[in-house]
Each structure stands twice: as structure tokens, then as C-alpha cells.
C-alpha atoms as a PDB file:
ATOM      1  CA  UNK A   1      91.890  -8.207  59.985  1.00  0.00           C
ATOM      2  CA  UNK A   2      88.982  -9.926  61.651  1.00  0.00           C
ATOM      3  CA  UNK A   3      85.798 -10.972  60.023  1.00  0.00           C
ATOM      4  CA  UNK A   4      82.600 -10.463  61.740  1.00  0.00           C
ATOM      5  CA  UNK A   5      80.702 -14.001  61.784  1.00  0.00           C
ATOM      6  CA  UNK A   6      77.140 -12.932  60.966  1.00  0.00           C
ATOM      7  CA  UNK A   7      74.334 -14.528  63.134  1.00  0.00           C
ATOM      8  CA  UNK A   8      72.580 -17.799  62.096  1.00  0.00           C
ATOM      9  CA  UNK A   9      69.124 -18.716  61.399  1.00  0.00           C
ATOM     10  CA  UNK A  10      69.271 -21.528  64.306  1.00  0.00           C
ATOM     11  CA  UNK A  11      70.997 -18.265  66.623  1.00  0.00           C
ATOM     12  CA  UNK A  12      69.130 -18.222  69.593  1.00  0.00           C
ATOM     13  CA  UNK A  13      69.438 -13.976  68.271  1.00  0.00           C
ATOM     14  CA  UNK A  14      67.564 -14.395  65.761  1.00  0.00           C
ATOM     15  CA  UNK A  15      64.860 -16.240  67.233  1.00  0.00           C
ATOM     16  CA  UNK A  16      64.109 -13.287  69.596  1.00  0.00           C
ATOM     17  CA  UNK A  17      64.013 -10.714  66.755  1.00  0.00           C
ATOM     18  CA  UNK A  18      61.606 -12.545  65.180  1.00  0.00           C
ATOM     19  CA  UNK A  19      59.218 -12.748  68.349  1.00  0.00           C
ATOM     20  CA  UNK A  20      59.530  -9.082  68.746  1.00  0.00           C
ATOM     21  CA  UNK A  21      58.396  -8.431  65.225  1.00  0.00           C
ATOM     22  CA  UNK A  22      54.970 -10.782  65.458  1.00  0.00           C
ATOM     23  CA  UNK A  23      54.299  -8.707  68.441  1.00  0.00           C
ATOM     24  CA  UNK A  24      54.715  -5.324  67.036  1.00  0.00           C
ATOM     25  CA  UNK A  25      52.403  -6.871  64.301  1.00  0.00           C
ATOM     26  CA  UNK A  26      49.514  -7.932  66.939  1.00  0.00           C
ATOM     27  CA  UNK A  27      49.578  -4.406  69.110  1.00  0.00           C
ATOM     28  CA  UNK A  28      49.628  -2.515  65.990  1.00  0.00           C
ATOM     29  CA  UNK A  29      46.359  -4.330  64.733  1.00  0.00           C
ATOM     30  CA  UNK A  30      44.507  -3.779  68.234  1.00  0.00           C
ATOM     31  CA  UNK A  31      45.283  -0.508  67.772  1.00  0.00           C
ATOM     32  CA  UNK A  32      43.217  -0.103  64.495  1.00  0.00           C
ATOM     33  CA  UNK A  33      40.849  -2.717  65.973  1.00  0.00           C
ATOM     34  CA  UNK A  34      40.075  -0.013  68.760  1.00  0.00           C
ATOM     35  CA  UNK A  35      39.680   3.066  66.793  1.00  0.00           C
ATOM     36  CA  UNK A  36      37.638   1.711  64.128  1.00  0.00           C
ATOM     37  CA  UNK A  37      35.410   0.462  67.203  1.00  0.00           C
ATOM     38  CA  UNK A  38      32.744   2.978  67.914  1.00  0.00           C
ATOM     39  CA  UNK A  39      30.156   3.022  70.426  1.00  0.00           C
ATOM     40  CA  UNK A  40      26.229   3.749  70.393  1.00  0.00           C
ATOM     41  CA  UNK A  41      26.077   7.376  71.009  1.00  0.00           C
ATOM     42  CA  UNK A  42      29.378   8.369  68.560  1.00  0.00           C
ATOM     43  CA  UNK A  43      27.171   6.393  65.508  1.00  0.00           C
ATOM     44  CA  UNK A  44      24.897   8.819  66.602  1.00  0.00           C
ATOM     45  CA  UNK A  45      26.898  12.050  66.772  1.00  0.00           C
ATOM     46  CA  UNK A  46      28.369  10.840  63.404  1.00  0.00           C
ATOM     47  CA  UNK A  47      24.870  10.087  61.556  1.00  0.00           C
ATOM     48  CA  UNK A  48      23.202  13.522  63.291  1.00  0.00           C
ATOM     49  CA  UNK A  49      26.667  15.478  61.484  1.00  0.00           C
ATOM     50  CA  UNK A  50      26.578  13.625  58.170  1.00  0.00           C
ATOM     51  CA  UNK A  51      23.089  16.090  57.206  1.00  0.00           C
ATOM     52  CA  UNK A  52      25.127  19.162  58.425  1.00  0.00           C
ATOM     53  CA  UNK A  53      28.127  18.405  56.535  1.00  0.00           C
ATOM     54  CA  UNK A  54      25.545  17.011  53.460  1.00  0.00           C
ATOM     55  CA  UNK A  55      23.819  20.891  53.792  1.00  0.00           C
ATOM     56  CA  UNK A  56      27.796  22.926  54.282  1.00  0.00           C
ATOM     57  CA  UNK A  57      28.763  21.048  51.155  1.00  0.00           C
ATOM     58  CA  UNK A  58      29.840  22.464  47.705  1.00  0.00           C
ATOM     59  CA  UNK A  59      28.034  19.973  45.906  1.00  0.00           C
ATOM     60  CA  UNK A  60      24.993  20.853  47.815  1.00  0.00           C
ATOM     61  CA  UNK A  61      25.267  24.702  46.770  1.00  0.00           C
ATOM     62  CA  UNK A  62      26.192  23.483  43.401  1.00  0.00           C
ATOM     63  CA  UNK A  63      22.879  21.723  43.189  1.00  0.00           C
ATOM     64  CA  UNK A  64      20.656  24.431  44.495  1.00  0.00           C
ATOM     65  CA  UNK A  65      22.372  27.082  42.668  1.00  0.00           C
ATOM     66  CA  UNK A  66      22.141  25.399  39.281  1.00  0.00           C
ATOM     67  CA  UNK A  67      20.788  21.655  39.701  1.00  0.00           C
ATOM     68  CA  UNK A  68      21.051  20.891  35.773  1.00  0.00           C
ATOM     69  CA  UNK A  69      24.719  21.715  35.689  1.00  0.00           C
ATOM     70  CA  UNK A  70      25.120  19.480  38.957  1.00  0.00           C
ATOM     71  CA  UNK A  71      23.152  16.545  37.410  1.00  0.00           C
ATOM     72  CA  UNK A  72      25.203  17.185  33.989  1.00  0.00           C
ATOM     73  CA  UNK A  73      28.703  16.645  36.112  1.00  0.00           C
ATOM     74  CA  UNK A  74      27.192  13.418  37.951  1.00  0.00           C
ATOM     75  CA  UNK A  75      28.763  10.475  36.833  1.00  0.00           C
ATOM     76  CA  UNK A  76      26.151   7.782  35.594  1.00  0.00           C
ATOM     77  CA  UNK A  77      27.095   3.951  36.722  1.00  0.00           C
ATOM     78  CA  UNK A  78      25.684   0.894  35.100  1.00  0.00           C
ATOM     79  CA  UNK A  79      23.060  -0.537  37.038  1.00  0.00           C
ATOM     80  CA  UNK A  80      21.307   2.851  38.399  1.00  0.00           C
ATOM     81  CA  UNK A  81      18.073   4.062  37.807  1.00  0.00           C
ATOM     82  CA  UNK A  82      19.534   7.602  37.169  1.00  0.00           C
ATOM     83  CA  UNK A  83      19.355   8.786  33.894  1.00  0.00           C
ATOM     84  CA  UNK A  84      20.806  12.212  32.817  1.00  0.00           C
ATOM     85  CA  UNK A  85      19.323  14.587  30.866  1.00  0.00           C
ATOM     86  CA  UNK A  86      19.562  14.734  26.800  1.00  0.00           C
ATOM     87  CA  UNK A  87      21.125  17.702  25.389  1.00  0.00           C
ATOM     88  CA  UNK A  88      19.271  19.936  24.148  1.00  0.00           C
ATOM     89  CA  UNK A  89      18.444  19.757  20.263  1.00  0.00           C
ATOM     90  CA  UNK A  90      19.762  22.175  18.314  1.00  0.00           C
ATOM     91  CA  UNK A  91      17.507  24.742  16.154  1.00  0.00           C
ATOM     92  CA  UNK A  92      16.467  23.794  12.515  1.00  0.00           C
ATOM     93  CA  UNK A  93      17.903  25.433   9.332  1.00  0.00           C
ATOM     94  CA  UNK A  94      16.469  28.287   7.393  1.00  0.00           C
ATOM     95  CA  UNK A  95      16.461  25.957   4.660  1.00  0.00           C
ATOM     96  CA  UNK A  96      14.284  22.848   7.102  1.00  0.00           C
ATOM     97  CA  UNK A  97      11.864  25.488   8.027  1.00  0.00           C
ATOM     98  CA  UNK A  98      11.218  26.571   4.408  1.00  0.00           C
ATOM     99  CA  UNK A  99      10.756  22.942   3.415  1.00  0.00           C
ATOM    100  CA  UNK A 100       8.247  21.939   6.243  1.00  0.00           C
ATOM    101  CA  UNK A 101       6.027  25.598   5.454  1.00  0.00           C
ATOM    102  CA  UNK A 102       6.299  24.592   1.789  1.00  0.00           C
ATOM    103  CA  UNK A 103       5.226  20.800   2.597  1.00  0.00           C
ATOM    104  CA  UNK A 104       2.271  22.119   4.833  1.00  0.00           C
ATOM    105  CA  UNK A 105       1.285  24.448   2.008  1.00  0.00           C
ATOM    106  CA  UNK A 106       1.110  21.545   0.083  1.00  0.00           C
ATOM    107  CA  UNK A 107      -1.149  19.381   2.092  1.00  0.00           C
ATOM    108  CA  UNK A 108      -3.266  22.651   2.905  1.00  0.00           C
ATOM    109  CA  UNK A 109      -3.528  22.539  -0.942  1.00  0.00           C
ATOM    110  CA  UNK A 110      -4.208  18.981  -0.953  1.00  0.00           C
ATOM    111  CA  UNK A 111      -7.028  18.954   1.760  1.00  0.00           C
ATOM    112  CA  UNK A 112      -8.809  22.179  -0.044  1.00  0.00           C
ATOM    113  CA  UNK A 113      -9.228  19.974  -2.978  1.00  0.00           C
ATOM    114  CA  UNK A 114     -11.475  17.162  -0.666  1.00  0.00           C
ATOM    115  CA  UNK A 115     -14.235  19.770  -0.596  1.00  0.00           C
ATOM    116  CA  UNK A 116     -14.495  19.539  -4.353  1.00  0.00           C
ATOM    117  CA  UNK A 117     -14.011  15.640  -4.171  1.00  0.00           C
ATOM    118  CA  UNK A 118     -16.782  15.688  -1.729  1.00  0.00           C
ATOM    119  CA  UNK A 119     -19.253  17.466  -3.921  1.00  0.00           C
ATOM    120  CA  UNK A 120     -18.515  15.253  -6.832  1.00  0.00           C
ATOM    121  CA  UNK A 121     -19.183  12.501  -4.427  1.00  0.00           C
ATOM    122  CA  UNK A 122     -22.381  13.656  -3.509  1.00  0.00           C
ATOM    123  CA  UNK A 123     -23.402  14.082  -7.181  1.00  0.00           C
ATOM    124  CA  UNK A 124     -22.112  11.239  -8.631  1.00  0.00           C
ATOM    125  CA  UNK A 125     -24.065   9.352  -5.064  1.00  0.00           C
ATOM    126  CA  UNK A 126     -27.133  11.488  -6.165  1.00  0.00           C
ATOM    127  CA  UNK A 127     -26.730  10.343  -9.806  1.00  0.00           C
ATOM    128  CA  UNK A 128     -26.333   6.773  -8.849  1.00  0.00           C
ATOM    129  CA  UNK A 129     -29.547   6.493  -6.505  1.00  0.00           C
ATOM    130  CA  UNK A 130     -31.351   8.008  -9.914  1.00  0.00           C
ATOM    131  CA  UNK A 131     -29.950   5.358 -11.798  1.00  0.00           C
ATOM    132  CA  UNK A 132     -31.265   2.817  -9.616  1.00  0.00           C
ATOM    133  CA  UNK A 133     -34.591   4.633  -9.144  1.00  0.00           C
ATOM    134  CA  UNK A 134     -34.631   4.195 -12.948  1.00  0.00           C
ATOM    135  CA  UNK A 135     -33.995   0.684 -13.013  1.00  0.00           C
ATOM    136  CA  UNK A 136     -36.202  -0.380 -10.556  1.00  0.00           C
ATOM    137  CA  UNK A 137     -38.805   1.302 -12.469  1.00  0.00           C
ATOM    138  CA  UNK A 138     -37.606  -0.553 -15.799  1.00  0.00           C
ATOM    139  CA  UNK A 139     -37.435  -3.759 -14.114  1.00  0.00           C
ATOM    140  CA  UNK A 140     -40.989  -3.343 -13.274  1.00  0.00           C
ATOM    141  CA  UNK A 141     -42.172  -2.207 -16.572  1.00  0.00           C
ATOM    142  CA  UNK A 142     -39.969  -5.461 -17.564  1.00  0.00           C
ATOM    143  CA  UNK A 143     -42.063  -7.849 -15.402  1.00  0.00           C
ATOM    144  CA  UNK A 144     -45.292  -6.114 -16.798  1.00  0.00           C
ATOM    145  CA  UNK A 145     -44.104  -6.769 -20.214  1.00  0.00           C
ATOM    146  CA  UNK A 146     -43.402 -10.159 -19.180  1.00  0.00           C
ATOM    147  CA  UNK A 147     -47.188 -10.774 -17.826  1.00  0.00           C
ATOM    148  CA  UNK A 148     -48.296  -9.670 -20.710  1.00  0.00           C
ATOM    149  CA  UNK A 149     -46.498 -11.467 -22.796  1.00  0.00           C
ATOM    150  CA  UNK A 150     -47.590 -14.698 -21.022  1.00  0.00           C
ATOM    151  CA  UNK A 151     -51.004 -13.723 -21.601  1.00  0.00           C
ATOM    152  CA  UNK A 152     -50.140 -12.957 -25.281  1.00  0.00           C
ATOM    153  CA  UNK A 153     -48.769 -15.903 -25.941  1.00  0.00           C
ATOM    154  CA  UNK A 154     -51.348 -17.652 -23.856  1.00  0.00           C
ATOM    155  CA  UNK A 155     -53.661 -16.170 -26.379  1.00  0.00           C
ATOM    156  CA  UNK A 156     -51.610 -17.041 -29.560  1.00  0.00           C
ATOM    157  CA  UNK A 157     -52.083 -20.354 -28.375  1.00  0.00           C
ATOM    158  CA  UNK A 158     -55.687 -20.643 -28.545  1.00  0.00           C
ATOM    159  CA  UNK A 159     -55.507 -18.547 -32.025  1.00  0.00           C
ATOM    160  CA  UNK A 160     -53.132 -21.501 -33.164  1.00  0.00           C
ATOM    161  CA  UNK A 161     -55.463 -23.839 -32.048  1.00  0.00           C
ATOM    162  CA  UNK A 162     -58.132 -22.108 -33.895  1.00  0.00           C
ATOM    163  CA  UNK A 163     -56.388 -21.435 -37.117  1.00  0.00           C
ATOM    164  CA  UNK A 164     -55.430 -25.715 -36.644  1.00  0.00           C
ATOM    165  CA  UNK A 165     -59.521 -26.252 -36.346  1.00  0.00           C
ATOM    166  CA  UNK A 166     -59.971 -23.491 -39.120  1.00  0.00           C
ATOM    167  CA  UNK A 167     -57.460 -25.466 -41.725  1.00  0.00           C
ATOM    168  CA  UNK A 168     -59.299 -28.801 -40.998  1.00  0.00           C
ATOM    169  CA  UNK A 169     -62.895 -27.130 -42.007  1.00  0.00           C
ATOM    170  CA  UNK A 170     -61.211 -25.434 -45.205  1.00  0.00           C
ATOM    171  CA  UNK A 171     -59.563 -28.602 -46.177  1.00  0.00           C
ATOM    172  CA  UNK A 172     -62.794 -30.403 -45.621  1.00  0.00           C
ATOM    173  CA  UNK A 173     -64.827 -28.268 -47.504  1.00  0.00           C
ATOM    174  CA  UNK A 174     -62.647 -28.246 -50.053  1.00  0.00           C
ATOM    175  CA  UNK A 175     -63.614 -32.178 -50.347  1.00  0.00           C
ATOM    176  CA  UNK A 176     -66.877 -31.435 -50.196  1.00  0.00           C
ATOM    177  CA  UNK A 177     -66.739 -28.842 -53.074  1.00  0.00           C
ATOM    178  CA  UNK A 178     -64.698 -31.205 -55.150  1.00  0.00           C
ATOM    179  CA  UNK A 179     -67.533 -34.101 -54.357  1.00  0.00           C
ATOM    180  CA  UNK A 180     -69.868 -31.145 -55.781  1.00  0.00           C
ATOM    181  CA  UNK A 181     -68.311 -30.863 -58.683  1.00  0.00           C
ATOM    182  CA  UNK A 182     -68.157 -34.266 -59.516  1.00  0.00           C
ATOM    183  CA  UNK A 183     -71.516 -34.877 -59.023  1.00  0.00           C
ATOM    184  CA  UNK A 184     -72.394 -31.957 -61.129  1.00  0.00           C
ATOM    185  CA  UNK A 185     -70.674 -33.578 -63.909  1.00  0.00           C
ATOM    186  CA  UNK A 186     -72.311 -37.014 -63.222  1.00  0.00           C
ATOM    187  CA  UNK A 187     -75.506 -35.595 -63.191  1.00  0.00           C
ATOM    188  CA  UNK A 188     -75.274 -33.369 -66.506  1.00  0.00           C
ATOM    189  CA  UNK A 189     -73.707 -36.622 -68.278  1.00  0.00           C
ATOM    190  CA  UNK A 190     -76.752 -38.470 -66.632  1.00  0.00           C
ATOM    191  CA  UNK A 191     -78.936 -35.651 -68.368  1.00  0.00           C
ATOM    192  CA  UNK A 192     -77.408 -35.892 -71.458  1.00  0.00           C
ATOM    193  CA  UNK A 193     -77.858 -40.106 -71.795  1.00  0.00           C
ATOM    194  CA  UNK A 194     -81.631 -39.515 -70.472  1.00  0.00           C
ATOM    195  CA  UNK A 195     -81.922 -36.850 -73.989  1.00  0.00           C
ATOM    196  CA  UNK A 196     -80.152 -39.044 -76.065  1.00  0.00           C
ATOM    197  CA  UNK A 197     -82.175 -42.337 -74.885  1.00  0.00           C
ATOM    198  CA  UNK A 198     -85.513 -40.005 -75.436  1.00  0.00           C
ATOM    199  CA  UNK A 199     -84.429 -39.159 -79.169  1.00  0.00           C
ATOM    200  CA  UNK A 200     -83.492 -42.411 -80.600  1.00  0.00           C
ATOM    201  CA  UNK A 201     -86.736 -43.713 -78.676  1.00  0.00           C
ATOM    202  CA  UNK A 202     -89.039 -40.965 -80.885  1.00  0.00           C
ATOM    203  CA  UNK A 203     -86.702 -41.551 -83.752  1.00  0.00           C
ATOM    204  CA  UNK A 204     -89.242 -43.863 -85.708  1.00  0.00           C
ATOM    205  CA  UNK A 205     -92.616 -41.205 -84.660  1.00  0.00           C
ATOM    206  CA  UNK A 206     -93.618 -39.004 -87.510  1.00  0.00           C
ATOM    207  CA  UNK A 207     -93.197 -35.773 -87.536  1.00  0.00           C
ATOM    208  CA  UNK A 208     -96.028 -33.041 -89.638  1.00  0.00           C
ATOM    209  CA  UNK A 209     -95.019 -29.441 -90.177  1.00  0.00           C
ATOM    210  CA  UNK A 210     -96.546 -26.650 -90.967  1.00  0.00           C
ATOM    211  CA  UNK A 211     -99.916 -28.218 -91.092  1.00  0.00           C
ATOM    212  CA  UNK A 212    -102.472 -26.226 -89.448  1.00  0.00           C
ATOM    213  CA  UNK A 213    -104.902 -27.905 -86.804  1.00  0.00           C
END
């Protein structure tokens, strides 16, 4: 049996096969190179088709046929301004509906009193500016009781005065009618020495009676 001695890397074989691999590689990228390489007119052809095909497409006729449903199945992506419709809400209870009427009845209620409220405003408004009619007019009566009291006591003053002035002319009369009396009594004492001082003078003079003339 012989044994087949495979090739080595430093073969001169081997070498070759490499070479022919890196230049497959090179032709096959030119290739691509070239048809990704258009020219002016085909970006032309190819941007004039793009509205066709944009117009022939389903998601075009989806759109136009129902555009909500289209912008429902449209993806969102962060960082777009797009921003898809909310669902819509669904319809209140029986029961929600019942409590909102009977909440609105209540405020109706509520805001049908304010007409009352408003007309005991007004009164008690009307009552109030009659109040302070009458106390104007009592603080004026006030001040005219106040002038006059001034003059009153203005007046008490001088009758004060007088009643001082009055005292002094009692109380010095009163002198003068106890000087009066005194010299009353002086003068009857005097009257009765002057008698006495007459009789013992006559004492020793004869006296005749009943012996006619």
C-alpha cells in the first residue's frame, strides 16, 4: 500500500491555489461594484417609478379605503413625531349616568336656592343702610346734646359762681344781724342803767298824792 503525501504549506501548489482564490474574491466584488453603480437617467427612471409603485401599492389602497385602520397597523418608533390615535372610550354605565343626572339635580337645587339668598341679601343690605341712616342721625342728635351740654354746664358755672357770691352775702349778713342783736342788748342794758341812775337820783325828792292843785 502506498500513502499519498499530502501537499505542503511551502508547496509551490498551494501557493497558486491561494492566488486563484484572492482573485475570484476581487472580480466577484467589481461585479457588485458595477451593478450597484447607476447612472443619471436610471436614478431617474427609478425615482419617476417609486410614485407609481407608491400609488399600485396595498398599503396605499389600505389607506384610502380605511385610513384609521392603516394608521392603527403603523408601527410607532421612538423619536417620530407620529402619534397614533387613542382608542376610543368606552360608553358610561347606567349606574354613572344616574349619578351625574342625580348630582346635576343637586346643584340645580343648590343654585335655585341663591335667588332666595339673594333676596335676603338685599334685605338684610336694605336693613343695614337703615341702621346706619339711624345712627348717623343719633350721632348727630349726640353732638347736639353735647353742645348743649357745654353750654349747660357753661351756665352751671356762672350759677356756681353766683350761689359762691350768694353764700358770702348770707354769711355776711348773718354778722351783721348778730352785730344787731348785740347792740340791741347793749342799748336796752344802756336804757335800763340810764332808769336806774334817774331813780336813785329823785330818790331823796318828795313825793304829794292825792292833793288837788
Amino acid at each position: 500500500m502506498t500513502r499519498k503525501r499530502k501537499p505542503s504549506k511551502d508547496s509551490p501548489d498551494n501557493g497558486q491555489s491561494s492566488a486563484n482564490r484572492n482573485t475570484s474574491k476581487r472580480n466577484k466584488g467589481k461585479k457588485m461594484a458595477q451593478n450597484t453603480q447607476v447612472s443619471p437617467g436610471q436614478t431617474g427612471q427609478i425615482q419617476a417609478s417609486q410614485p407609481c409603485q407608491l400609488y399600485s401599492s396595498p398599503q396605499f389602497t389600505q389607506m384610502t379605503g380605511n385610513p384609521y385602520a392603516y394608521l392603527m397597523n403603523t408601527p410607532t418608533f421612538p423619536g417620530h413625531g407620529f402619534i397614533a390615535p387613542s382608542t376610543p372610550s368606552p360608553m358610561p354605565s347606567s349606574d354613572v349616568l344616574s349619578a351625574i343626572l342625580d348630582r346635576l339635580n343637586a346643584v340645580d337645587k343648590k343654585l335655585s336656592q341663591l335667588d332666595q339668598i339673594q333676596q335676603t341679601v338685599s334685605s338684610i343690605v336694605s336693613r343695614t343702610d337703615k341702621m346706619e341712616q339711624r345712627i348717623t342721625n343719633f350721632e348727630s342728635r349726640i353732638k347736639d346734646v353735647e353742645k348743649s351740654c357745654d353750654f349747660s354746664g357753661s351756665a352751671i358755672e356762672n350759677l356756681t359762681k353766683k350761689m359762691t357770691e350768694y353764700d358770702s352775702i348770707l354769711k355776711s349778713t348773718n354778722n351783721l344781724q348778730s352785730r344787731e342783736c348785740s347792740v340791741n342788748l347793749k342799748d336796752s342794758k344802756l336804757q335800763a342803767e340810764i332808769t336806774d341812775l334817774k331813780c336813785r337820783s329823785m330818790r331823796e325828792n318828795l313825793l304829794f298824792f292825792q292833793i288837788p292843785e
